[in-house]
C-alpha atoms as a PDB file:
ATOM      1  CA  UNK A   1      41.553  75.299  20.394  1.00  0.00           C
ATOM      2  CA  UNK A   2      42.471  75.877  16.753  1.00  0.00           C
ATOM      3  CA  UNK A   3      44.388  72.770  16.601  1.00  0.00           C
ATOM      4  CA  UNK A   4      41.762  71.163  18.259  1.00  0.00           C
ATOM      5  CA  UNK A   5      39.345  72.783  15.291  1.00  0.00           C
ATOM      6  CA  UNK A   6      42.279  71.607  12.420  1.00  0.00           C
ATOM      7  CA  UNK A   7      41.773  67.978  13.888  1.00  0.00           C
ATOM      8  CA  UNK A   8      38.301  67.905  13.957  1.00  0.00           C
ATOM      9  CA  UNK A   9      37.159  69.533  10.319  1.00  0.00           C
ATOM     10  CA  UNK A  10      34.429  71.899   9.764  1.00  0.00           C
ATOM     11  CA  UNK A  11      31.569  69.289  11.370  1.00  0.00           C
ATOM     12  CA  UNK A  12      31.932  70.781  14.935  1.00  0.00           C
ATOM     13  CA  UNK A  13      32.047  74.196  16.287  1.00  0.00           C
ATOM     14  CA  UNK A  14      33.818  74.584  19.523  1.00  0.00           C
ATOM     15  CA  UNK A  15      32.795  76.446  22.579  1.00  0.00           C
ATOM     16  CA  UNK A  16      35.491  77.025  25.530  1.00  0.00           C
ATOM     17  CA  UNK A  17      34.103  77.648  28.689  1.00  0.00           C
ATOM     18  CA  UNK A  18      35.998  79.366  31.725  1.00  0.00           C
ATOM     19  CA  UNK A  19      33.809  78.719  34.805  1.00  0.00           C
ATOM     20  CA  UNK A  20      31.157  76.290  36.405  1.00  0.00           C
ATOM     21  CA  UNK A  21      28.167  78.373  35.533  1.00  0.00           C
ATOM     22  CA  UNK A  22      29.036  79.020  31.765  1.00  0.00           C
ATOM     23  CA  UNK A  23      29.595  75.402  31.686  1.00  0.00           C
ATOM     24  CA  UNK A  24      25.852  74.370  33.308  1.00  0.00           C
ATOM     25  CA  UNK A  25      24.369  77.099  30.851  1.00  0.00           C
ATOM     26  CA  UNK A  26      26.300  75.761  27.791  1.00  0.00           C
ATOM     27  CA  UNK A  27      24.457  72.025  29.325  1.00  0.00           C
ATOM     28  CA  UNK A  28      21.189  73.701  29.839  1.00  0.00           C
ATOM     29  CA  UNK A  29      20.678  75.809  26.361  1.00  0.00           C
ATOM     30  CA  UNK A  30      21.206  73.185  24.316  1.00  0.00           C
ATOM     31  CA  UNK A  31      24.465  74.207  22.611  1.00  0.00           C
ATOM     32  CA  UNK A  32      26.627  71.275  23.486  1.00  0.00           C
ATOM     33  CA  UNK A  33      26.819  67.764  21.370  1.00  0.00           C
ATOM     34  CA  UNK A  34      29.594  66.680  23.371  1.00  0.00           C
ATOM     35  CA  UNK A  35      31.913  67.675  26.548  1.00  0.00           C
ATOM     36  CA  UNK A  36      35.634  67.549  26.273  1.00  0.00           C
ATOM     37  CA  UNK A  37      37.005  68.180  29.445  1.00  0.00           C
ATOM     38  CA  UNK A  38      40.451  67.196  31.617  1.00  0.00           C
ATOM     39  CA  UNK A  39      39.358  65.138  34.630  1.00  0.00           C
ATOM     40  CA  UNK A  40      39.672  67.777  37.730  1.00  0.00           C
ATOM     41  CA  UNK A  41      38.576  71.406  35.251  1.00  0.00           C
ATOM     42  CA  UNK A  42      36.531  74.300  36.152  1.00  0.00           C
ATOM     43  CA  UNK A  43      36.797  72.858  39.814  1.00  0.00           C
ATOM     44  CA  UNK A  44      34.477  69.717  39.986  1.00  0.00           C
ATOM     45  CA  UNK A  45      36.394  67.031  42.178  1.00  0.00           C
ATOM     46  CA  UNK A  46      37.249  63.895  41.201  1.00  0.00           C
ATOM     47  CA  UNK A  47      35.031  62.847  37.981  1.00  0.00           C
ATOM     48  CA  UNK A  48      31.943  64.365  39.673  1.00  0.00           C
ATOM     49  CA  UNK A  49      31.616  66.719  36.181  1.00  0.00           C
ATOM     50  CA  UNK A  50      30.184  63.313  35.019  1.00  0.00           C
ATOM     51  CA  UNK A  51      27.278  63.090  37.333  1.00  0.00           C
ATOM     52  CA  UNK A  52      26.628  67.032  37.016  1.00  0.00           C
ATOM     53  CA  UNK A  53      26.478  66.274  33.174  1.00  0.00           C
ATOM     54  CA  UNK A  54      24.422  63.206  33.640  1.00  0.00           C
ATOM     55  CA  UNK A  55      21.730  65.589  35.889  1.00  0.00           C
ATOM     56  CA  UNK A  56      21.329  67.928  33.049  1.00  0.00           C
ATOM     57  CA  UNK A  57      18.231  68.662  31.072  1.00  0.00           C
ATOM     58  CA  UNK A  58      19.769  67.400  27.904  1.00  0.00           C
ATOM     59  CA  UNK A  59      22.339  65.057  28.992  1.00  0.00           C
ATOM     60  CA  UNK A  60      25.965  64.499  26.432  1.00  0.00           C
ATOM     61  CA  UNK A  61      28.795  62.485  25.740  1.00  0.00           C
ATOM     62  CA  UNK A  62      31.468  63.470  27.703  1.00  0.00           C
ATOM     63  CA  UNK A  63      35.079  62.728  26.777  1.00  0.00           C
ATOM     64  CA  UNK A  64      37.728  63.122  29.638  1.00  0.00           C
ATOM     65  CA  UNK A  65      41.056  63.260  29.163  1.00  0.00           C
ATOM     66  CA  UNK A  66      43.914  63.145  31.979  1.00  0.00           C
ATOM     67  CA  UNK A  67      47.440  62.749  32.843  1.00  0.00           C
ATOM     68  CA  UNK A  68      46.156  59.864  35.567  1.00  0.00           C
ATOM     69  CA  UNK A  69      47.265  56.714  34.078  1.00  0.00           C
ATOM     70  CA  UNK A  70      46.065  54.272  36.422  1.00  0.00           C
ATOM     71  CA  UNK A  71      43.738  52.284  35.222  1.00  0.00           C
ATOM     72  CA  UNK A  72      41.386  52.176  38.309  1.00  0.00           C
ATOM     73  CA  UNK A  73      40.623  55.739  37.480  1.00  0.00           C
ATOM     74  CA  UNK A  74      39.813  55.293  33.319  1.00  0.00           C
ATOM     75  CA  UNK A  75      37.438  52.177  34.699  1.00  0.00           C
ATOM     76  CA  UNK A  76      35.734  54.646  36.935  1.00  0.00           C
ATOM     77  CA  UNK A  77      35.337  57.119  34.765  1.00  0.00           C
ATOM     78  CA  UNK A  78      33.649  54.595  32.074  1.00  0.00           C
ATOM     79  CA  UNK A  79      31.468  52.945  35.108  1.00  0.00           C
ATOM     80  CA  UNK A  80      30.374  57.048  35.568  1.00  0.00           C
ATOM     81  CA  UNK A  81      29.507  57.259  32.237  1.00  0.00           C
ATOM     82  CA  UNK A  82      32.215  58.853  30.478  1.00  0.00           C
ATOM     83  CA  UNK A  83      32.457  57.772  26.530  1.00  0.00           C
ATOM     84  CA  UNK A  84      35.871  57.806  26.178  1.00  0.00           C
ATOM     85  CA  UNK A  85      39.051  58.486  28.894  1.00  0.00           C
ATOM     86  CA  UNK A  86      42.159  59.570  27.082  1.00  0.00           C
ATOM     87  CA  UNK A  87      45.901  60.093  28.376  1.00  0.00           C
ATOM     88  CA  UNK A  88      47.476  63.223  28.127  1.00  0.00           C
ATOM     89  CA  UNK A  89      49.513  63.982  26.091  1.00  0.00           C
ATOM     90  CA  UNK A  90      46.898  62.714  23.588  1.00  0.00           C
ATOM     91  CA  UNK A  91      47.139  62.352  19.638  1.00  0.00           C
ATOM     92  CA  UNK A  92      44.876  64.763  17.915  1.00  0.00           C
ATOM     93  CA  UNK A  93      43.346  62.159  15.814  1.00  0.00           C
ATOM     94  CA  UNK A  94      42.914  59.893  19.035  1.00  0.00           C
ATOM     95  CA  UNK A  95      40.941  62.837  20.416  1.00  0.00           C
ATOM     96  CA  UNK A  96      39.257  63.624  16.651  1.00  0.00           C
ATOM     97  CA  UNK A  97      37.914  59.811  16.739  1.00  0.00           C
ATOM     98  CA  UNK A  98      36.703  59.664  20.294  1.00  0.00           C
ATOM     99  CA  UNK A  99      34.878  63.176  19.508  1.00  0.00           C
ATOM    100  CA  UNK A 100      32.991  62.015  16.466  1.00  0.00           C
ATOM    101  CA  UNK A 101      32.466  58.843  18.192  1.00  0.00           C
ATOM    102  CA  UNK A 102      30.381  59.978  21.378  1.00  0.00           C
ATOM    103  CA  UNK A 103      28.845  62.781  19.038  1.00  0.00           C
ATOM    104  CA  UNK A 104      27.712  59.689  16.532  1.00  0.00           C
ATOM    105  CA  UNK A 105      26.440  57.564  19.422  1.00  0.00           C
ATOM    106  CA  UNK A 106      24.865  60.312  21.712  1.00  0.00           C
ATOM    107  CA  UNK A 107      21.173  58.851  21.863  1.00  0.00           C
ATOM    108  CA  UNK A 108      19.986  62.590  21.556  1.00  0.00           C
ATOM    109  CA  UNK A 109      20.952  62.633  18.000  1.00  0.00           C
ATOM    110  CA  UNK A 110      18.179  60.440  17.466  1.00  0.00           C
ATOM    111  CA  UNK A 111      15.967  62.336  19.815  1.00  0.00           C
ATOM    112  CA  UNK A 112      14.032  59.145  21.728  1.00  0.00           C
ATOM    113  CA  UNK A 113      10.383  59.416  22.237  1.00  0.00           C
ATOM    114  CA  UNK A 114      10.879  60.295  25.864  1.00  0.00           C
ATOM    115  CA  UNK A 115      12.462  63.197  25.785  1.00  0.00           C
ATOM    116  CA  UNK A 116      10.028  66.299  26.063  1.00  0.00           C
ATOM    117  CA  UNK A 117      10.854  69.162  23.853  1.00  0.00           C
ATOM    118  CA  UNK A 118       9.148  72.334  23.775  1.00  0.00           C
ATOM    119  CA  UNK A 119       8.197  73.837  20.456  1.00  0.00           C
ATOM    120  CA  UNK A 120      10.842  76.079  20.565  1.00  0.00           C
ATOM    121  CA  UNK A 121      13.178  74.232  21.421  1.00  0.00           C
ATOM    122  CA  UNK A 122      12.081  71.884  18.909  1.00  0.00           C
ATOM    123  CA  UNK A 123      12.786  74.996  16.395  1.00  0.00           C
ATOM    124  CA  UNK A 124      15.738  75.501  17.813  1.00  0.00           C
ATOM    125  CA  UNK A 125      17.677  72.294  17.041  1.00  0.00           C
ATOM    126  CA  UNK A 126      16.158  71.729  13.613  1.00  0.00           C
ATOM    127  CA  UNK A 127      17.620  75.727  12.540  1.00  0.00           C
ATOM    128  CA  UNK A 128      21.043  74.417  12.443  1.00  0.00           C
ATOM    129  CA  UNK A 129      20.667  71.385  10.299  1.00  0.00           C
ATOM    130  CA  UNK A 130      18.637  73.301   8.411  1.00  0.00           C
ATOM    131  CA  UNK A 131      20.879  76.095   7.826  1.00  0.00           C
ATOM    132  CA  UNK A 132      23.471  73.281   6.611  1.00  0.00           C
ATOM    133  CA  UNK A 133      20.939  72.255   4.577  1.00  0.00           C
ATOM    134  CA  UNK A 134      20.434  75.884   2.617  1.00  0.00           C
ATOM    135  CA  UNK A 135      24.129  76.522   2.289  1.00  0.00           C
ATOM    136  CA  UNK A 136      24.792  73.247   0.654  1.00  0.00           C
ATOM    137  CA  UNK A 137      21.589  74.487  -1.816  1.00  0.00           C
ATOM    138  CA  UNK A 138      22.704  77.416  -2.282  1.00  0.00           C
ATOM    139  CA  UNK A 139      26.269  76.312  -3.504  1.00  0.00           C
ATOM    140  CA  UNK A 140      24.935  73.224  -5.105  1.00  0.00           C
ATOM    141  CA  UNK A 141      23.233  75.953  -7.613  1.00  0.00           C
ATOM    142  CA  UNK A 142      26.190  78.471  -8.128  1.00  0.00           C
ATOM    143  CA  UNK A 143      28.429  75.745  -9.042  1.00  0.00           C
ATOM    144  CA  UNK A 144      25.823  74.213 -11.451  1.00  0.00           C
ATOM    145  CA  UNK A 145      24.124  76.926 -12.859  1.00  0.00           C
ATOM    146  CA  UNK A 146      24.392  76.569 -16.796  1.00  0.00           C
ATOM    147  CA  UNK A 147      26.312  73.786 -16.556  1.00  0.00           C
ATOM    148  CA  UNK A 148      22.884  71.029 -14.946  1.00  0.00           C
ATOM    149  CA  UNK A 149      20.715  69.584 -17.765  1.00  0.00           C
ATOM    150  CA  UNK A 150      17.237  70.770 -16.996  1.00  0.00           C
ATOM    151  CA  UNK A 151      16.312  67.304 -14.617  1.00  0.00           C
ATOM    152  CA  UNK A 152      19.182  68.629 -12.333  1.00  0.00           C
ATOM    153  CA  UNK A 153      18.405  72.532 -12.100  1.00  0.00           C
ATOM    154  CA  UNK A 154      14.575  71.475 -11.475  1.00  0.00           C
ATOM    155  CA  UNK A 155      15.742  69.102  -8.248  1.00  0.00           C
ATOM    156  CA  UNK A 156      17.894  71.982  -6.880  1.00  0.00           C
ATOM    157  CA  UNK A 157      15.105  74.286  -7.839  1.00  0.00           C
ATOM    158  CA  UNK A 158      12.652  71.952  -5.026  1.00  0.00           C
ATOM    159  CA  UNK A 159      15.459  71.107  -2.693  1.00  0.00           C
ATOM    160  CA  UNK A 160      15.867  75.363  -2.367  1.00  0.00           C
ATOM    161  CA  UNK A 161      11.975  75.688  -2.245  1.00  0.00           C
ATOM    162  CA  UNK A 162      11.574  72.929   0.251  1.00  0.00           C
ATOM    163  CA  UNK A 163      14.385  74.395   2.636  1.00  0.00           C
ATOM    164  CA  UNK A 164      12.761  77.771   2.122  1.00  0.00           C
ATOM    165  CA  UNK A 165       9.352  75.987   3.201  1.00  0.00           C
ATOM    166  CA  UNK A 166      10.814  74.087   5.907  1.00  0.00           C
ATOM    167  CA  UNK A 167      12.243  77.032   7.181  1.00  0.00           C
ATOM    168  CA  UNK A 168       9.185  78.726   7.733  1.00  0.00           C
ATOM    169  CA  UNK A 169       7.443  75.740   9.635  1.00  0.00           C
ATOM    170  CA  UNK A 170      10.620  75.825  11.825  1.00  0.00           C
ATOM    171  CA  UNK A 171       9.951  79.488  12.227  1.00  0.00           C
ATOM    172  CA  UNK A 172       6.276  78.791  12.737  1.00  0.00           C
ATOM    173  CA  UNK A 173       6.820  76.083  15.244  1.00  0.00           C
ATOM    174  CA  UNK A 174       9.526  78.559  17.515  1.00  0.00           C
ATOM    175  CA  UNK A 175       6.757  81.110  17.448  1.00  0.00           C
ATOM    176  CA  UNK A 176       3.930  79.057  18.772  1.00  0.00           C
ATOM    177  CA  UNK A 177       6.402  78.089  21.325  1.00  0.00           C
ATOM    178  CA  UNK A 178       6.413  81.722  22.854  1.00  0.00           C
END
Protein backbone atom coordinates (compact mmCIF):
# COMPACT_ATOMS: atom_id res chain seq x y z
CA UNK A 1 0.00 0.00 0.00
CA UNK A 2 2.64 2.64 0.67
CA UNK A 3 4.19 2.12 -2.60
CA UNK A 4 1.00 2.13 -4.02
CA UNK A 5 0.49 5.74 -2.02
CA UNK A 6 4.39 6.88 -3.33
CA UNK A 7 3.00 6.20 -6.96
CA UNK A 8 -0.04 7.86 -6.70
CA UNK A 9 0.88 11.42 -4.78
CA UNK A 10 -1.06 13.02 -2.14
CA UNK A 11 -4.49 13.29 -4.54
CA UNK A 12 -5.86 9.88 -3.27
CA UNK A 13 -6.24 8.34 0.04
CA UNK A 14 -6.30 4.63 0.09
CA UNK A 15 -8.59 2.32 1.88
CA UNK A 16 -7.70 -1.62 2.04
CA UNK A 17 -10.44 -3.73 2.64
CA UNK A 18 -10.21 -7.45 4.00
CA UNK A 19 -13.68 -8.97 3.42
CA UNK A 20 -16.92 -8.82 1.18
CA UNK A 21 -18.94 -6.79 3.59
CA UNK A 22 -16.27 -4.02 4.34
CA UNK A 23 -15.97 -3.89 0.69
CA UNK A 24 -20.07 -3.35 -0.05
CA UNK A 25 -19.97 -0.75 2.93
CA UNK A 26 -16.85 1.07 1.57
CA UNK A 27 -19.43 1.00 -2.04
CA UNK A 28 -22.41 2.01 -0.08
CA UNK A 29 -21.00 5.07 2.24
CA UNK A 30 -19.68 6.83 -0.32
CA UNK A 31 -15.95 6.60 0.47
CA UNK A 32 -14.69 5.05 -2.70
CA UNK A 33 -13.67 7.11 -6.10
CA UNK A 34 -12.34 4.12 -7.55
CA UNK A 35 -11.86 0.13 -6.95
CA UNK A 36 -8.51 -1.45 -7.43
CA UNK A 37 -8.87 -4.93 -7.10
CA UNK A 38 -7.03 -8.41 -8.52
CA UNK A 39 -9.60 -10.29 -10.61
CA UNK A 40 -10.72 -13.37 -8.18
CA UNK A 41 -10.21 -11.03 -4.34
CA UNK A 42 -12.26 -11.07 -1.31
CA UNK A 43 -13.94 -14.23 -2.96
CA UNK A 44 -16.22 -12.95 -5.86
CA UNK A 45 -15.82 -15.54 -8.83
CA UNK A 46 -14.77 -14.82 -11.98
CA UNK A 47 -15.15 -10.85 -12.64
CA UNK A 48 -18.57 -10.93 -10.92
CA UNK A 49 -16.97 -7.97 -8.37
CA UNK A 50 -17.83 -5.94 -11.55
CA UNK A 51 -21.51 -6.49 -11.61
CA UNK A 52 -21.69 -6.26 -7.61
CA UNK A 53 -19.94 -2.79 -8.15
CA UNK A 54 -22.14 -1.90 -11.03
CA UNK A 55 -25.44 -2.74 -8.51
CA UNK A 56 -24.24 -0.30 -6.00
CA UNK A 57 -25.89 2.87 -4.87
CA UNK A 58 -23.05 4.97 -6.11
CA UNK A 59 -21.51 2.98 -8.74
CA UNK A 60 -17.13 3.46 -9.52
CA UNK A 61 -14.46 2.85 -11.76
CA UNK A 62 -13.07 -0.26 -11.15
CA UNK A 63 -9.53 -1.16 -12.19
CA UNK A 64 -8.64 -4.98 -12.20
CA UNK A 65 -5.52 -6.22 -12.37
CA UNK A 66 -4.46 -10.06 -12.90
CA UNK A 67 -1.86 -12.50 -13.69
CA UNK A 68 -4.50 -13.96 -16.57
CA UNK A 69 -2.99 -12.93 -19.73
CA UNK A 70 -5.34 -14.14 -22.16
CA UNK A 71 -6.87 -11.77 -23.85
CA UNK A 72 -10.45 -13.27 -23.88
CA UNK A 73 -10.48 -12.51 -20.23
CA UNK A 74 -9.14 -8.47 -20.38
CA UNK A 75 -12.06 -8.20 -23.31
CA UNK A 76 -14.50 -9.52 -20.81
CA UNK A 77 -13.62 -7.68 -18.20
CA UNK A 78 -13.89 -4.29 -20.40
CA UNK A 79 -17.38 -5.68 -21.99
CA UNK A 80 -18.31 -5.92 -17.83
CA UNK A 81 -17.39 -2.63 -17.36
CA UNK A 82 -14.08 -2.60 -15.95
CA UNK A 83 -11.96 0.80 -16.85
CA UNK A 84 -8.83 -0.58 -17.13
CA UNK A 85 -7.40 -4.56 -16.90
CA UNK A 86 -3.74 -4.62 -16.03
CA UNK A 87 -1.12 -7.63 -15.95
CA UNK A 88 0.55 -8.49 -12.98
CA UNK A 89 3.37 -7.80 -12.32
CA UNK A 90 2.28 -4.23 -13.19
CA UNK A 91 4.44 -0.89 -13.37
CA UNK A 92 3.49 1.49 -10.67
CA UNK A 93 3.06 4.30 -13.00
CA UNK A 94 0.94 1.94 -15.37
CA UNK A 95 -1.28 1.44 -12.33
CA UNK A 96 -0.81 5.46 -11.19
CA UNK A 97 -2.24 6.40 -14.85
CA UNK A 98 -5.07 3.93 -15.06
CA UNK A 99 -6.05 5.18 -11.35
CA UNK A 100 -6.23 8.85 -12.17
CA UNK A 101 -7.73 7.91 -15.36
CA UNK A 102 -11.06 6.08 -14.19
CA UNK A 103 -11.05 8.60 -11.13
CA UNK A 104 -10.97 11.61 -13.97
CA UNK A 105 -13.63 9.94 -16.10
CA UNK A 106 -15.97 8.47 -13.33
CA UNK A 107 -19.33 10.30 -14.43
CA UNK A 108 -19.98 10.80 -10.58
CA UNK A 109 -17.37 13.40 -10.45
CA UNK A 110 -19.63 15.43 -12.34
CA UNK A 111 -22.60 14.31 -10.36
CA UNK A 112 -25.42 13.91 -13.44
CA UNK A 113 -28.81 15.24 -12.84
CA UNK A 114 -30.14 11.77 -12.20
CA UNK A 115 -28.56 10.79 -9.46
CA UNK A 116 -30.62 11.46 -6.16
CA UNK A 117 -28.63 12.70 -3.28
CA UNK A 118 -29.88 13.32 0.04
CA UNK A 119 -28.96 16.52 1.80
CA UNK A 120 -26.60 14.91 3.77
CA UNK A 121 -25.11 13.19 1.66
CA UNK A 122 -24.95 16.12 -0.44
CA UNK A 123 -22.90 17.66 2.71
CA UNK A 124 -21.02 14.93 2.85
CA UNK A 125 -19.15 14.94 -0.48
CA UNK A 126 -18.79 18.71 -0.72
CA UNK A 127 -16.75 18.55 3.16
CA UNK A 128 -13.82 17.07 1.53
CA UNK A 129 -13.26 19.39 -1.33
CA UNK A 130 -13.96 21.84 0.87
CA UNK A 131 -11.56 20.99 3.45
CA UNK A 132 -8.88 21.02 0.47
CA UNK A 133 -10.12 24.12 -0.20
CA UNK A 134 -9.36 25.73 3.55
CA UNK A 135 -5.96 24.13 3.84
CA UNK A 136 -4.77 25.53 0.61
CA UNK A 137 -6.23 29.13 2.28
CA UNK A 138 -4.86 28.71 5.11
CA UNK A 139 -1.24 28.11 3.72
CA UNK A 140 -1.78 30.44 0.87
CA UNK A 141 -1.83 33.20 3.87
CA UNK A 142 1.13 31.95 6.11
CA UNK A 143 3.36 31.89 3.23
CA UNK A 144 2.22 35.40 2.09
CA UNK A 145 1.61 37.21 5.02
CA UNK A 146 3.78 40.51 4.84
CA UNK A 147 5.16 39.62 1.88
CA UNK A 148 1.23 40.17 -0.61
CA UNK A 149 0.67 43.81 -1.69
CA UNK A 150 -2.65 44.75 -0.21
CA UNK A 151 -4.84 43.47 -3.69
CA UNK A 152 -3.42 39.96 -2.77
CA UNK A 153 -3.97 39.78 1.18
CA UNK A 154 -7.66 41.22 0.47
CA UNK A 155 -8.40 38.07 -2.17
CA UNK A 156 -7.05 35.56 0.41
CA UNK A 157 -8.85 37.55 3.02
CA UNK A 158 -12.51 36.54 0.80
CA UNK A 159 -11.30 33.22 -0.44
CA UNK A 160 -10.86 32.34 3.74
CA UNK A 161 -14.26 34.12 4.44
CA UNK A 162 -16.02 32.42 1.60
CA UNK A 163 -14.69 28.83 2.66
CA UNK A 164 -15.64 29.76 6.20
CA UNK A 165 -19.23 30.68 4.71
CA UNK A 166 -19.43 27.79 2.54
CA UNK A 167 -18.65 25.71 5.26
CA UNK A 168 -21.47 26.58 7.22
CA UNK A 169 -24.10 26.07 4.32
CA UNK A 170 -22.44 22.60 3.98
CA UNK A 171 -23.01 22.25 7.67
CA UNK A 172 -26.48 23.68 7.31
CA UNK A 173 -27.42 21.49 4.43
CA UNK A 174 -26.07 17.97 6.51
CA UNK A 175 -28.27 19.15 9.32
CA UNK A 176 -31.50 19.59 7.49
CA UNK A 177 -30.70 16.25 6.16
CA UNK A 178 -31.23 14.59 9.69
Amino acid sequence: MQLLQQGLGDGFLISQVSCRSAFGRALEDGTADVVLSDTEALGFAHLSLLEHVRAARRPVPVVLFSADERVATAVEAMRRGAADYLLKPHQQILLARSLAGAVASSPWRAYAPEVKLTPSEISRELRSPLLAIDGFAQALARETQGIANDNATRYVKRLLYNVRYMGNLVDRLGAAGR
